[in-house]
Protein backbone atom coordinates (compact mmCIF):
# COMPACT_ATOMS: atom_id res chain seq x y z
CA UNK A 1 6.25 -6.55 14.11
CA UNK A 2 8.44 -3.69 15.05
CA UNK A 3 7.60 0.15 14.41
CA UNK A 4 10.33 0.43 11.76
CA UNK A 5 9.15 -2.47 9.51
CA UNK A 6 5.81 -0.98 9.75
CA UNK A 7 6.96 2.39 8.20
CA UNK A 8 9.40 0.54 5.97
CA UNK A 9 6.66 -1.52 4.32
CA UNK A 10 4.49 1.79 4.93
CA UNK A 11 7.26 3.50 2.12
CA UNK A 12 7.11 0.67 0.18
CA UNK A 13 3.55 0.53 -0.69
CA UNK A 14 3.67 4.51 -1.09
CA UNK A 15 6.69 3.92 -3.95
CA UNK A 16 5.01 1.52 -5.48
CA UNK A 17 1.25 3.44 -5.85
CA UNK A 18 3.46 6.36 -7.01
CA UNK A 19 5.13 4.42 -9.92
CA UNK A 20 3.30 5.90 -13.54
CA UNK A 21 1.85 2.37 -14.39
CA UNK A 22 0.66 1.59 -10.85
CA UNK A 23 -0.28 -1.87 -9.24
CA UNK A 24 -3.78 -4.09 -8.32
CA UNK A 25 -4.57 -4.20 -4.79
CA UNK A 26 -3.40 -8.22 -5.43
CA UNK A 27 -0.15 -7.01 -7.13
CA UNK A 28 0.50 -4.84 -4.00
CA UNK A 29 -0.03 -7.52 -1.17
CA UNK A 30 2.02 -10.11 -3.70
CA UNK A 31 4.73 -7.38 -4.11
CA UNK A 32 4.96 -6.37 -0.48
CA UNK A 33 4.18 -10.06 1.06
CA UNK A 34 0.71 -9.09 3.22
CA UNK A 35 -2.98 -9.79 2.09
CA UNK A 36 -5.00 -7.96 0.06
CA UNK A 37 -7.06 -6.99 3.26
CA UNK A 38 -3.72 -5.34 5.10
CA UNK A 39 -3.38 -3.34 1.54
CA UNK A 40 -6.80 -1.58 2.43
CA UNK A 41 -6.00 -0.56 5.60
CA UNK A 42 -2.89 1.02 4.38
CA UNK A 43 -4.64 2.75 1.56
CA UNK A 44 -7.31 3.95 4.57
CA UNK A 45 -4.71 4.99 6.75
CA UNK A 46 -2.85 7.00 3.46
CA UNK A 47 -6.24 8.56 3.19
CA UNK A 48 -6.94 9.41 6.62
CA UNK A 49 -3.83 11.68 6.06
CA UNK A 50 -5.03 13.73 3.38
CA UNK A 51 -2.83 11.41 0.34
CA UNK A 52 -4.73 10.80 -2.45
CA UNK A 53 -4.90 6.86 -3.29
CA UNK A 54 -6.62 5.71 -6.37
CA UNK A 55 -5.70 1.86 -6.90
CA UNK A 56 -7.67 -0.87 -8.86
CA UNK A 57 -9.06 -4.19 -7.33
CA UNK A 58 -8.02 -7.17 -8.62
């Protein structure tokens, strides 16, 4: 997978924690087409630069 899709689905997973009514970890990797375990490392690597990320499982 190229840089640039990284980043794009990098954005996408940022717009769609940021919407008001927010999204399951499940609803995520469904919305974004990855697994629920590629979600968590996204949300770690958000975290690791200093974003806040609160999300529920399931």
């Amino acid at each position: 997978m190229s840089n640039q899709a990284k980043i794009e689905r990098a954005i996408k997973i940022l717009m769609t924690l940021n919407n008001k009514y927010g999204k399951s970890v499940d609803e995520l990797a469904k919305c974004v087409g990855i697994s629920s375990r590629s979600i968590y490392r996204y949300i770690n690597t958000f975290r690791n630069i200093c974003f806040v990320v609160n999300y529920k499982v399931g």
